[in-house]
N, C-alpha and C. Protein backbone atom coordinates (compact mmCIF):
# COMPACT_ATOMS: atom_id res chain seq x y z
N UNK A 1 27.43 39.41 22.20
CA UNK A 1 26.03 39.48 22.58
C UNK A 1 25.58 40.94 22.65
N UNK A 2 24.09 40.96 22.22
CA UNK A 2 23.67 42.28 22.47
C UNK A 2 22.48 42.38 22.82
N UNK A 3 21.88 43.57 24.15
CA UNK A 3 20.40 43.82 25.02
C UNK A 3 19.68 44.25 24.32
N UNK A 4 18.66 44.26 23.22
CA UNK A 4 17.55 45.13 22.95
C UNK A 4 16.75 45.56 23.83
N UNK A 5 16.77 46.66 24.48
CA UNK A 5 15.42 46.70 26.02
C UNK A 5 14.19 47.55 25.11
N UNK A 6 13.42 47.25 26.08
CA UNK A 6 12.11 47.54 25.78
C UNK A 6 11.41 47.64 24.29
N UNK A 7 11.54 45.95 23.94
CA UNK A 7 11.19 45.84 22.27
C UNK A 7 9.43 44.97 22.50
N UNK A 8 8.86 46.22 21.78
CA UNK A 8 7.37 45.63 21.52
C UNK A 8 7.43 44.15 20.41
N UNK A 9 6.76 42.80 21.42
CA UNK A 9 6.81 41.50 20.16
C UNK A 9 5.65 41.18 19.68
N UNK A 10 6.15 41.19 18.91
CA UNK A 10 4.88 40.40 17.84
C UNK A 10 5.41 39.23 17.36
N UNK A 11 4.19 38.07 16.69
CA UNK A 11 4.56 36.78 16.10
C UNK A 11 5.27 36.16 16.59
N UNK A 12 5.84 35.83 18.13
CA UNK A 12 6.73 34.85 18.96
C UNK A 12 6.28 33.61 18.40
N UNK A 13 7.31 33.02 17.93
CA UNK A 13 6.95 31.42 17.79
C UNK A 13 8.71 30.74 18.37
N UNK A 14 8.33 30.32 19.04
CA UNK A 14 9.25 30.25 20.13
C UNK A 14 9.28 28.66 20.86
N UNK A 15 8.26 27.73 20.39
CA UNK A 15 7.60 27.09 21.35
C UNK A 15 8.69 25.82 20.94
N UNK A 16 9.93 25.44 21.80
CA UNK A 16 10.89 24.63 21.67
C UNK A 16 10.83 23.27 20.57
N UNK A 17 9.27 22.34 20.64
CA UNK A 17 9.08 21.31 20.13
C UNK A 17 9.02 21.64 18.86
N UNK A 18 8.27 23.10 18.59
CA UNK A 18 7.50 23.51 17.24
C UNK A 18 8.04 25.04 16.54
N UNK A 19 9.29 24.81 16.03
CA UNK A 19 10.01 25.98 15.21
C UNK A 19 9.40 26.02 13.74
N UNK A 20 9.22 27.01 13.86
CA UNK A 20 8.51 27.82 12.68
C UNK A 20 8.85 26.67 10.82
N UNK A 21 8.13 26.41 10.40
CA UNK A 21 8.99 25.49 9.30
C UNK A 21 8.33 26.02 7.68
N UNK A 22 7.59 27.02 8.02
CA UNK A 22 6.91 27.93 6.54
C UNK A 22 8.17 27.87 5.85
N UNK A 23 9.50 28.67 6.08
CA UNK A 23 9.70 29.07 5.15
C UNK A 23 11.14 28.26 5.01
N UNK A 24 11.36 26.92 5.94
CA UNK A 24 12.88 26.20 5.94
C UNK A 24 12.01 25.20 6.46
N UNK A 25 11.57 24.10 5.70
CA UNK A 25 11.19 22.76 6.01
C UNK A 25 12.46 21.81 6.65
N UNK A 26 13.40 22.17 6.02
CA UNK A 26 14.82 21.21 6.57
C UNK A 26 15.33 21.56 8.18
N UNK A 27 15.19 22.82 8.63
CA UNK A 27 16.02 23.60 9.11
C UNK A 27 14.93 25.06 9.30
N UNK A 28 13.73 24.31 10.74
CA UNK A 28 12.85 25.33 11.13
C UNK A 28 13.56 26.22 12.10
N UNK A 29 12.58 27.29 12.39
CA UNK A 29 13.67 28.52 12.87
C UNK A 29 12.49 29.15 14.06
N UNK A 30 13.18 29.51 15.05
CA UNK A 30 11.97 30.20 15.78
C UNK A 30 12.46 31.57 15.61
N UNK A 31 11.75 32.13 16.17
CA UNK A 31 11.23 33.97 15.88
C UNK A 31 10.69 34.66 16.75
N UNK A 32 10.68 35.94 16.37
CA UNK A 32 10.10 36.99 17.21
C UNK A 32 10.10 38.45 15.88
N UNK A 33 8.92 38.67 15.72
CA UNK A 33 9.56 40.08 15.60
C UNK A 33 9.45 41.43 16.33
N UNK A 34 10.60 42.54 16.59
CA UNK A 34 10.29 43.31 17.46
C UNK A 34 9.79 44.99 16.67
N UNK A 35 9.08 45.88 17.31
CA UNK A 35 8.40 46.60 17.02
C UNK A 35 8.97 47.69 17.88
N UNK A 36 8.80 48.78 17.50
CA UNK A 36 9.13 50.46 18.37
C UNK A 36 8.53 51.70 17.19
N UNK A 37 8.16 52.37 17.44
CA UNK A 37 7.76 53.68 17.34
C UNK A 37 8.61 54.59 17.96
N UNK A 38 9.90 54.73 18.91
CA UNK A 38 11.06 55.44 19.03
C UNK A 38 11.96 55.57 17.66
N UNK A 39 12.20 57.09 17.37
CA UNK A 39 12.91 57.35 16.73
C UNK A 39 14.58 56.66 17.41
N UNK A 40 14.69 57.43 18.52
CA UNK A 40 15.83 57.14 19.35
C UNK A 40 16.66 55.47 19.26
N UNK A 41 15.30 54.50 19.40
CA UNK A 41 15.40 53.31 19.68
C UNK A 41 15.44 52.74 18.20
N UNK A 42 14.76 53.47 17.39
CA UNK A 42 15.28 52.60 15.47
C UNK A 42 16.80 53.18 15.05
N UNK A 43 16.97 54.07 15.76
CA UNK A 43 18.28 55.03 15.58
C UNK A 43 19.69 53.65 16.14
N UNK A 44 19.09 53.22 17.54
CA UNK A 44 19.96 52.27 18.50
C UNK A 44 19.97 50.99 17.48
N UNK A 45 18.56 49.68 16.90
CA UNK A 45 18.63 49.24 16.40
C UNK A 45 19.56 49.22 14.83
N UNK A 46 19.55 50.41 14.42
CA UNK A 46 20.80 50.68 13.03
C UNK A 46 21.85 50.61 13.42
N UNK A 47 22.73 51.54 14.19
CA UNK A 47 23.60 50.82 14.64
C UNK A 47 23.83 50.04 14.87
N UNK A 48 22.78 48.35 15.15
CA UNK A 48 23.19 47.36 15.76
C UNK A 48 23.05 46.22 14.53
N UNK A 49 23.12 46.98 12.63
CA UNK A 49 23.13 46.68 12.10
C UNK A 49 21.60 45.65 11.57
N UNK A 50 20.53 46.15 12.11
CA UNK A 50 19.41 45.38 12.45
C UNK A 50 18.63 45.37 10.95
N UNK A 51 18.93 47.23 10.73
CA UNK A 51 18.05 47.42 9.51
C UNK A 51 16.66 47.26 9.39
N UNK A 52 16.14 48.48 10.64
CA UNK A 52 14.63 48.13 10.59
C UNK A 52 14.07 48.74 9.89
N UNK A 53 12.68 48.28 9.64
CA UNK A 53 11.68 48.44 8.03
C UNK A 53 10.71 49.25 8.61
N UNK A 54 9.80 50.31 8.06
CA UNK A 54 8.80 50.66 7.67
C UNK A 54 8.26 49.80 8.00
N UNK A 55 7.04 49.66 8.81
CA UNK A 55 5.28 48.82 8.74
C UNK A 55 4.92 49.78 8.09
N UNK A 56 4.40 48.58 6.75
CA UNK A 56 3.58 49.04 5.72
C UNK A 56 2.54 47.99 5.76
N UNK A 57 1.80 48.52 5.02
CA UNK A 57 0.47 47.31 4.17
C UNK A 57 1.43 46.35 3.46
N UNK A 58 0.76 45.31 3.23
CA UNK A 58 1.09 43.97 2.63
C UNK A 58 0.76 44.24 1.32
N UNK A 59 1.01 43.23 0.08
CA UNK A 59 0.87 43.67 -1.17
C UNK A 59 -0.96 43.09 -0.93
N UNK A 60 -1.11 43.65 -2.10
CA UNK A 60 -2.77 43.14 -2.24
C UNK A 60 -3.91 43.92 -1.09
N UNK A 61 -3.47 44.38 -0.29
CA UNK A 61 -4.46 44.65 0.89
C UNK A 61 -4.67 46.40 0.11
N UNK A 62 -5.41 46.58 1.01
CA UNK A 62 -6.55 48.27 0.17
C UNK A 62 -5.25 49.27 0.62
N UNK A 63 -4.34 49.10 1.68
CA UNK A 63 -3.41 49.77 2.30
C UNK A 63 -1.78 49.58 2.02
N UNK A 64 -1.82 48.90 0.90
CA UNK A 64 -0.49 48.45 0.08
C UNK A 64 0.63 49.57 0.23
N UNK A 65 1.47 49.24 1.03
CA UNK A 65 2.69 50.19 0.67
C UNK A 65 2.45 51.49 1.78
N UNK A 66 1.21 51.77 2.23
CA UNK A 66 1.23 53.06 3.06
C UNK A 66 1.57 52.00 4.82
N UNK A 67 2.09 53.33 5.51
CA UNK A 67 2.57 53.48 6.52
C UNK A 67 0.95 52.42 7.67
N UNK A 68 1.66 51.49 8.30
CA UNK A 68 0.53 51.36 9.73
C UNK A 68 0.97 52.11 11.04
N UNK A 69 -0.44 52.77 10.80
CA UNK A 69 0.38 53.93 12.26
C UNK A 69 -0.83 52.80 13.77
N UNK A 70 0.14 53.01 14.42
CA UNK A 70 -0.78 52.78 15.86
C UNK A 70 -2.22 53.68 16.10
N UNK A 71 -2.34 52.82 17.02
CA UNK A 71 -3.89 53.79 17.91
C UNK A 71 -3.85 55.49 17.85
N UNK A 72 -2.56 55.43 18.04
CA UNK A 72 -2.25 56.97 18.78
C UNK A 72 -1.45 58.04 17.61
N UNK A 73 -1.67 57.03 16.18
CA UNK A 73 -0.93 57.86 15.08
C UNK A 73 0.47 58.02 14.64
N UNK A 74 0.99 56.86 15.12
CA UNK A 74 2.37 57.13 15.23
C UNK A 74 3.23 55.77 14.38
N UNK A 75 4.01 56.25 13.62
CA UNK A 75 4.54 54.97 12.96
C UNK A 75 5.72 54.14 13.20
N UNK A 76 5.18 52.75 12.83
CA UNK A 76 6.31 51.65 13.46
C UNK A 76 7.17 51.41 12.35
N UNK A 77 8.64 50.68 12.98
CA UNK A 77 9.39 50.30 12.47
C UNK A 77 9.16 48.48 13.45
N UNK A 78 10.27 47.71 12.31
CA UNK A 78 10.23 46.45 12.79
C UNK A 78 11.42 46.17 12.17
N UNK A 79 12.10 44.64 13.01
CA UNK A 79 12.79 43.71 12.84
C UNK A 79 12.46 42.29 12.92
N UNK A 80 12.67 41.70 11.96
CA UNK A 80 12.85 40.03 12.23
C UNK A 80 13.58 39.27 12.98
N UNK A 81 13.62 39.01 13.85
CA UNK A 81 15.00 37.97 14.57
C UNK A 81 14.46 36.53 14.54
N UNK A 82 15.82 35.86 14.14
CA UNK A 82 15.29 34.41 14.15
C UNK A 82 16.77 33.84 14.45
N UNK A 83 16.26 31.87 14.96
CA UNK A 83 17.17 31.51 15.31
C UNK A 83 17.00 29.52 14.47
N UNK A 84 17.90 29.19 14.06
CA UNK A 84 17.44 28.10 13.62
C UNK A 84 17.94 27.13 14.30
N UNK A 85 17.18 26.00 14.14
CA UNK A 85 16.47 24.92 15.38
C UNK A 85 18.15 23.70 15.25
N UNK A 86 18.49 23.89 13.80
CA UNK A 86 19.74 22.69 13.72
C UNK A 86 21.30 23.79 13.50
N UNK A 87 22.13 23.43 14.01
CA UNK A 87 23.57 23.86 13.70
C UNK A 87 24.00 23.62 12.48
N UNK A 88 25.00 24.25 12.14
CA UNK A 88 26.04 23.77 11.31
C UNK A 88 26.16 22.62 10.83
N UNK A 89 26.81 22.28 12.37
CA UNK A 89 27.36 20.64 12.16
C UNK A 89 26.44 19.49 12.48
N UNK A 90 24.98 20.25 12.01
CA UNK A 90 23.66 18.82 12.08
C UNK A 90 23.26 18.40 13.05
N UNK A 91 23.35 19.21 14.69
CA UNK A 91 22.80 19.24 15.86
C UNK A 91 22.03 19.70 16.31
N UNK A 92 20.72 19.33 17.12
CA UNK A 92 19.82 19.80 17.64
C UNK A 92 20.53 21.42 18.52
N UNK A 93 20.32 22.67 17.92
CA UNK A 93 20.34 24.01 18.81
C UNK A 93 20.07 24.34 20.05
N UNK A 94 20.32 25.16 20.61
CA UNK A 94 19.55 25.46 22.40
C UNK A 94 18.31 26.06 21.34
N UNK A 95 17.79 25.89 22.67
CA UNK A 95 15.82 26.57 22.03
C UNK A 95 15.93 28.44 22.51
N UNK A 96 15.42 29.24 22.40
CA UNK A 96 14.86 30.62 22.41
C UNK A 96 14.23 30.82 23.93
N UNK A 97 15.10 30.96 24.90
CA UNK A 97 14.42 30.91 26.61
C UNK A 97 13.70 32.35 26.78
N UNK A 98 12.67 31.85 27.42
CA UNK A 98 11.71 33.25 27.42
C UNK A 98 11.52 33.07 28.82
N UNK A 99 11.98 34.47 29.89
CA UNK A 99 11.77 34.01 31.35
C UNK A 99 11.11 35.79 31.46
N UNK A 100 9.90 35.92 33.03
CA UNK A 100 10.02 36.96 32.93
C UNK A 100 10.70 37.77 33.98
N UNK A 101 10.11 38.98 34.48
CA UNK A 101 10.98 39.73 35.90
C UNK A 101 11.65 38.89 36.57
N UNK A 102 11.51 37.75 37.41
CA UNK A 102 11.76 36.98 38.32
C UNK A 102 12.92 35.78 37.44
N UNK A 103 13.02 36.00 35.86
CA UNK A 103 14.05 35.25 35.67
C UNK A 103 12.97 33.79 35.64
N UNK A 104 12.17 33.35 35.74
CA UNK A 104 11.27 32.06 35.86
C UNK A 104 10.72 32.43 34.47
N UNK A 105 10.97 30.55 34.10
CA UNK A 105 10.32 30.32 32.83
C UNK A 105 8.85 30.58 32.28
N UNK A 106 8.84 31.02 30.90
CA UNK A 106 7.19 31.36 30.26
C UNK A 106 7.38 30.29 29.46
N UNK A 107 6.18 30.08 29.44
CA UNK A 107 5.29 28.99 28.02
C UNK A 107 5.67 30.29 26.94
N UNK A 108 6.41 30.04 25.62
CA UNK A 108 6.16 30.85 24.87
C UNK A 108 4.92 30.86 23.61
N UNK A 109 3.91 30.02 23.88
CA UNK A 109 3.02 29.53 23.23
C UNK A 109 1.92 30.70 24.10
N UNK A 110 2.41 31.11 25.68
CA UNK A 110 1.43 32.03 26.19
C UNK A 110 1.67 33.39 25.96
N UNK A 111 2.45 33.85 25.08
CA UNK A 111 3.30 34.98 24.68
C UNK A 111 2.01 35.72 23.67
N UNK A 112 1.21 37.29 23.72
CA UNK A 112 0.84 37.53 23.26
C UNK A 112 1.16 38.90 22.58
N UNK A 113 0.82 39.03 20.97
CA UNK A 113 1.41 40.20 20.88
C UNK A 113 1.27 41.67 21.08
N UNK A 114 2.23 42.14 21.54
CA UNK A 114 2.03 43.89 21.84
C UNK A 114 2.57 43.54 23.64
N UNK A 115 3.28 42.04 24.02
CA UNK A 115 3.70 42.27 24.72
C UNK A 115 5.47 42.93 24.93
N UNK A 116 5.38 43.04 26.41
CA UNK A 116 7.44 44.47 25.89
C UNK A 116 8.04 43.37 26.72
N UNK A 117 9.40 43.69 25.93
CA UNK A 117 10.62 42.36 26.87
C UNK A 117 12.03 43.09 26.19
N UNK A 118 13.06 42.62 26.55
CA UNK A 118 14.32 42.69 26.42
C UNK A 118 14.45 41.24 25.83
N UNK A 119 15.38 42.04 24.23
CA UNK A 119 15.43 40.45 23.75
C UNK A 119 17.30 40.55 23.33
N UNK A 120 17.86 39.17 23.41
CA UNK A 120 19.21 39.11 23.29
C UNK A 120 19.79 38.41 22.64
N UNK A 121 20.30 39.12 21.20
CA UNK A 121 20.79 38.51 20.61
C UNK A 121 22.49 38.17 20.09
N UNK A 122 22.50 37.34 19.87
CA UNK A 122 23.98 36.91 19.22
C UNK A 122 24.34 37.23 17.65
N UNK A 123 25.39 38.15 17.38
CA UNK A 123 25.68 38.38 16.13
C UNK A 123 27.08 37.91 15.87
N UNK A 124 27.54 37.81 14.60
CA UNK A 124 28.42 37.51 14.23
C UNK A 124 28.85 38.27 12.71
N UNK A 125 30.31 38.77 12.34
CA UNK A 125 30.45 39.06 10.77
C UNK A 125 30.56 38.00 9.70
N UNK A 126 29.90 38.06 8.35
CA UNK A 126 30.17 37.39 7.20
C UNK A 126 30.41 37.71 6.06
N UNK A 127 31.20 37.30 5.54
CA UNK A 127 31.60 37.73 3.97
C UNK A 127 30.52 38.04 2.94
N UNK A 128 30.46 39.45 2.60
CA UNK A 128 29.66 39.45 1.59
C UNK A 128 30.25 39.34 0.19
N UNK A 129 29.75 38.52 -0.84
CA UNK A 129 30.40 38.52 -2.29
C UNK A 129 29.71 39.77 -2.81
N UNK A 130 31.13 40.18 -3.39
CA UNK A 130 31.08 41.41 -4.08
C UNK A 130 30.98 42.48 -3.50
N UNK A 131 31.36 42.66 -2.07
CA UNK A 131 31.36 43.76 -0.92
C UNK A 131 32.74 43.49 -0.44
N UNK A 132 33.54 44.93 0.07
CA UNK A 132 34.73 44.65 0.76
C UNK A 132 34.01 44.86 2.88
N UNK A 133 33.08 45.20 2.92
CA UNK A 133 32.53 45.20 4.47
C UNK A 133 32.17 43.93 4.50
N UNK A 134 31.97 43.28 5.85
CA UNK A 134 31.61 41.91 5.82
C UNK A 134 29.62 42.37 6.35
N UNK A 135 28.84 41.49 6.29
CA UNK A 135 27.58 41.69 6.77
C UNK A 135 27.75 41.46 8.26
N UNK A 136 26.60 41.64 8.67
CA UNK A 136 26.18 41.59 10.18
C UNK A 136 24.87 40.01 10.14
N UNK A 137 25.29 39.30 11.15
CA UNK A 137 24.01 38.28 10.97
C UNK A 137 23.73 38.45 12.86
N UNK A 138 22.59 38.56 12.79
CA UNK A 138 21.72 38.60 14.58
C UNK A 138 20.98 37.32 14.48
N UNK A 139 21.22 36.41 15.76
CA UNK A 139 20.84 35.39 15.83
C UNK A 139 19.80 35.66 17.47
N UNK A 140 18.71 35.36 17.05
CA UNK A 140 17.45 35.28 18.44
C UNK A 140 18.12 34.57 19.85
N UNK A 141 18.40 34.78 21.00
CA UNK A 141 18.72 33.92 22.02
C UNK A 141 17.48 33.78 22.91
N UNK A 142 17.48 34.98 23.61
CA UNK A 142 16.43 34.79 24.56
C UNK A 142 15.79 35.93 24.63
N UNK A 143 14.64 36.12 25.71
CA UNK A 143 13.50 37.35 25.43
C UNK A 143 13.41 36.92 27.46
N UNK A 144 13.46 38.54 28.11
CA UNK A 144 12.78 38.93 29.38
C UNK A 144 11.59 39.78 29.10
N UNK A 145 10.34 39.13 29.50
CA UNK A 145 9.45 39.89 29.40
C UNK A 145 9.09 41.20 30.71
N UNK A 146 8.56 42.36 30.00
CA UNK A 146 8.66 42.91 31.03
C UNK A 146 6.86 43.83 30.91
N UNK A 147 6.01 43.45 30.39
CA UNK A 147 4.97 42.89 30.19
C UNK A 147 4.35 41.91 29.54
N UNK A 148 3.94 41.59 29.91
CA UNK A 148 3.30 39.93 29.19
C UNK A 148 1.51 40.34 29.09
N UNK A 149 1.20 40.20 27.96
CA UNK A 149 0.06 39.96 27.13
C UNK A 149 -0.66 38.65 27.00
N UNK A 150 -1.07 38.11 27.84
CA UNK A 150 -1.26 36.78 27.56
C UNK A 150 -2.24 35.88 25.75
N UNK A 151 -2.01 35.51 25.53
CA UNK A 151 -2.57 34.80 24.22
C UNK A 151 -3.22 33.97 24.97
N UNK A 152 -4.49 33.69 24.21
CA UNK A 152 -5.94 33.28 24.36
C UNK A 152 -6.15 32.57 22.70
N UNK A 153 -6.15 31.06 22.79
CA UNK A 153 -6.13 30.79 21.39
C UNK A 153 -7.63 31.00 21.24
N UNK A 154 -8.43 31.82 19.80
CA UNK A 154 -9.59 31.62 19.30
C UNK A 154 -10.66 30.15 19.10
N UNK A 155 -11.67 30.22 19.81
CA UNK A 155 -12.44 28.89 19.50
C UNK A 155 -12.20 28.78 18.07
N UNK A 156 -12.43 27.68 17.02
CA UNK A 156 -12.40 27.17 15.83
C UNK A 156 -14.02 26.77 15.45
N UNK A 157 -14.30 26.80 14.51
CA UNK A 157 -15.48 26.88 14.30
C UNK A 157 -15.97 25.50 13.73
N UNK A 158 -15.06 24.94 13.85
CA UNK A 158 -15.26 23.27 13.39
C UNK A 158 -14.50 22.22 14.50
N UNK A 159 -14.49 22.94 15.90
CA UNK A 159 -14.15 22.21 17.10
C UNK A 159 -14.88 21.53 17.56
N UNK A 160 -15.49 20.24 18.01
CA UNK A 160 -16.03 19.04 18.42
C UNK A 160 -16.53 19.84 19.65
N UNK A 161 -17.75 19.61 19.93
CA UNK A 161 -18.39 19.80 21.14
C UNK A 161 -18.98 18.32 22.47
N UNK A 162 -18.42 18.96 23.73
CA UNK A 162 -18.84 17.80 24.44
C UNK A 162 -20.13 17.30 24.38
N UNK A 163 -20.43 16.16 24.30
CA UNK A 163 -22.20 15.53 24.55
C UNK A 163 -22.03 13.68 24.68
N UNK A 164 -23.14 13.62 24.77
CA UNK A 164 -23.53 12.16 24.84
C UNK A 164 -22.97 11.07 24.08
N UNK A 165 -22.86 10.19 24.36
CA UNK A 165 -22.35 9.16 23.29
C UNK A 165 -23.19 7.97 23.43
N UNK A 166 -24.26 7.53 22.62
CA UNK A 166 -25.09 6.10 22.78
C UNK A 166 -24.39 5.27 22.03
N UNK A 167 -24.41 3.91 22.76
CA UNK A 167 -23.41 2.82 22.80
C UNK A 167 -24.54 2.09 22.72
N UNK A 168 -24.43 0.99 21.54
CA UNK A 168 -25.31 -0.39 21.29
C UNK A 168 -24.99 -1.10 21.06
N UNK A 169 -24.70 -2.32 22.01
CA UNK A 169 -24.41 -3.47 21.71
C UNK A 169 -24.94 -4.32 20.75
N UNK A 170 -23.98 -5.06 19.72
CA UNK A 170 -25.13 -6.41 18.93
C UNK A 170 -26.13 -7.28 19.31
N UNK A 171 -27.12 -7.33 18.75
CA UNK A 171 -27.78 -8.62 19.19
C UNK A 171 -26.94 -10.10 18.90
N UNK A 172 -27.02 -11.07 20.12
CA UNK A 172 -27.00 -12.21 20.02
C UNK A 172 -27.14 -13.19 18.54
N UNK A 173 -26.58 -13.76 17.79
CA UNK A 173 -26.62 -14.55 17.23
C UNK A 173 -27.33 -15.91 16.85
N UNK A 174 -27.93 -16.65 16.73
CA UNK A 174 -28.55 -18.13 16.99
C UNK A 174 -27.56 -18.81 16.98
N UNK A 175 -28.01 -19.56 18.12
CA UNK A 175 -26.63 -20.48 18.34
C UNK A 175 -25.77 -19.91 19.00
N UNK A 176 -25.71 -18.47 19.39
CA UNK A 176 -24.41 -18.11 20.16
C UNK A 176 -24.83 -17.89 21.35
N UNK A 177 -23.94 -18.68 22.04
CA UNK A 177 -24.58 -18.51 23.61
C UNK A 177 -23.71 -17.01 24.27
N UNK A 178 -22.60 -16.63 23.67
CA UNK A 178 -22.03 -15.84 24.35
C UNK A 178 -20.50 -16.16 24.74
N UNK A 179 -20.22 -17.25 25.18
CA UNK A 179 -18.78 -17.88 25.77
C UNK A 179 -18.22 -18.41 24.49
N UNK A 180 -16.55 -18.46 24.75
CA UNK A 180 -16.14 -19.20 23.95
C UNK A 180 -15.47 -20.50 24.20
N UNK A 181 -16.51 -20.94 25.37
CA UNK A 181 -16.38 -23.01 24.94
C UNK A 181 -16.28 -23.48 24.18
N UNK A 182 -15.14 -24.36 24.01
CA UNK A 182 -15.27 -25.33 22.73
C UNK A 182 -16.62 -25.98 22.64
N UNK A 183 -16.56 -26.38 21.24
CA UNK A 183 -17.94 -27.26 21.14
C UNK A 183 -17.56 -28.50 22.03
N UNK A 184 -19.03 -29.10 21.76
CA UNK A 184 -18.57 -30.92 22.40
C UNK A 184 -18.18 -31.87 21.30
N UNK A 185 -17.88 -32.14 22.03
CA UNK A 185 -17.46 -33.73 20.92
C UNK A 185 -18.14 -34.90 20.92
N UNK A 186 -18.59 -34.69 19.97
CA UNK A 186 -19.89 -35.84 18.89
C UNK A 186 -19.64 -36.94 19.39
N UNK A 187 -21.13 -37.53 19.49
CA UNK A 187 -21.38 -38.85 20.63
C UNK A 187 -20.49 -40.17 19.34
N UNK A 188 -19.79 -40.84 20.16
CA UNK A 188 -19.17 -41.87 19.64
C UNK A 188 -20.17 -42.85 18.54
N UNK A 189 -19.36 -43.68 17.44
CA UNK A 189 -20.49 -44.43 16.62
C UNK A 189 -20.20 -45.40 17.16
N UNK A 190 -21.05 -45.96 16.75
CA UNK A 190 -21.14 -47.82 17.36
C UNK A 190 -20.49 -48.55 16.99
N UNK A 191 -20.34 -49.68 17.38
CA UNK A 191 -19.05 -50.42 16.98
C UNK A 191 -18.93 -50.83 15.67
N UNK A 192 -17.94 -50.64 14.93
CA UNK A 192 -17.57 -51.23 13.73
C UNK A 192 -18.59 -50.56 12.81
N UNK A 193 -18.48 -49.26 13.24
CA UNK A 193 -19.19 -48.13 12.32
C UNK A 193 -18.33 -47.12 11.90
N UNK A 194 -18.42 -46.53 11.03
CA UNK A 194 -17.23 -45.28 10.08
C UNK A 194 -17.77 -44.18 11.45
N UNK A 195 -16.63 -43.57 11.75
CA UNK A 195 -16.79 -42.10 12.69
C UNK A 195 -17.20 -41.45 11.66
N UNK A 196 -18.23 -40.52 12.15
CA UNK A 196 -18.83 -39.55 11.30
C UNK A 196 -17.89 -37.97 11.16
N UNK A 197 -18.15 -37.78 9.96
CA UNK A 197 -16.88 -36.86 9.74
C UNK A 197 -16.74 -35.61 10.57
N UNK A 198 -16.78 -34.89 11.30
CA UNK A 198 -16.53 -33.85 11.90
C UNK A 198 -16.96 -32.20 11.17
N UNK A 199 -18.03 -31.66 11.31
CA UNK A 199 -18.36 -30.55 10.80
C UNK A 199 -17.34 -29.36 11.44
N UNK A 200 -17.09 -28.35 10.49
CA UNK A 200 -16.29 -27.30 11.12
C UNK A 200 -17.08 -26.33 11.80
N UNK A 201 -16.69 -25.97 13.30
CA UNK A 201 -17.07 -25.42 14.07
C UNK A 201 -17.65 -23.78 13.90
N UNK A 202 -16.44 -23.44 12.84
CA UNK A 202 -16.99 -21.89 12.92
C UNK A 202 -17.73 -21.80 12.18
N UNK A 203 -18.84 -20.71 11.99
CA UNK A 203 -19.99 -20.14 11.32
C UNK A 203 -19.26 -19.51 9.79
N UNK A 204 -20.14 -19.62 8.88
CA UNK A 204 -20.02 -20.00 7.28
C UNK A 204 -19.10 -18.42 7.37
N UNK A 205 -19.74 -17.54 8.20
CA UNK A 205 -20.17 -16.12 7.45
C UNK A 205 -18.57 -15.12 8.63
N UNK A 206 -17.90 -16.01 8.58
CA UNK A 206 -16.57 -16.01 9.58
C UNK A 206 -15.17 -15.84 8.88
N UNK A 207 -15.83 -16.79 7.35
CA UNK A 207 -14.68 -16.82 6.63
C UNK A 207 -14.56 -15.36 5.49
């Protein structure tokens, strides 16, 4: 196991029921990624085999490839950590526990970003083909927040608004009284007369 302290998060998707499934439909994964502007602290992350990136522009955007510096001019590095939702051996995973100072559980759905936490992850070595070093794999465990940012989901602009609802009952039918009494039963024929045949009860417009 290993402490990352004081890692700026972004993109927590964390939320136990609902692991991330963009980019592993079989085998969703929750996440975090963490952020620093410390030289010192991208220096700590390499060593920990993390291999953090340059924030750059995205392809296509007016800022492709150049540096995103903060408010204050200063440029970030980042990591991905993720953890996936099924094992190995085809079992539901522990989920990504997010508690803060006090050790008491967060909604990680209330997790907003540019909040700071200590996050802890699990690594392990693997064989690389065609390498005699084995790789490094970091697996997401848990996150102490040690500010929390709260997230505020955006109204939607095609969200249903409360109001009125008018309710109208059908009109009555002819012939329908309302109840469902059987009909009566047709006055007897006279003696040594054919019973008259029996009309069917329900309305034509039924069938």
């Amino acid at each position: 196991m290993a402490l990352l302290k004081n890692c700026e998060l972004h993109y927590i998707k964390c939320d136990p029921k609902r692991p991330n499934a963009s980019f592993n439909k079989k085998n969703p994964t929750w996440e975090v990624q963490i952020r620093t502007t410390d030289l010192e602290q991208k220096k700590e992350w390499d060593a920990y085999g993390l291999k953090p990136k340059l924030l750059v522009g995205k392809e296509g955007d007016d800022n492709e490839g150049e540096p995103i510096l903060t408010a204050d001019g200063k440029k970030q590095w980042r990591v991905n950590l993720k953890k996936k939702s099924i094992t190995q051996a085809g079992e539901p995973a522990s989920t990504v526990k997010i508690v803060n100072g006090s050790l008491e559980d967060i909604d990680p759905n209330t997790v907003g970003n540019g909040s700071l936490g200590h996050v802890r992850i699990y690594q392990y070595e693997f064989p690389q083909e065609g390498k005699k070093e084995p790789g490094i794999a970091s697996v997401l465990m848990a996150i102490q927040l040690k500010r929390h940012i709260v997230y505020t989901p955006k109204a939607r602009d095609d969200e249903f608004e409360i109001e009125d609802t008018e309710t109208i009952n059908p009109e009555p039918r002819d012939g329908d009284d309302g109840d469902d009494a059987p009909a009566e039963a047709p006055t007897p024929s006279p003696k040594g007369s054919p019973a008259p045949k029996l009309a069917d009860s329900r309305p034509e417009d039924q069938f």
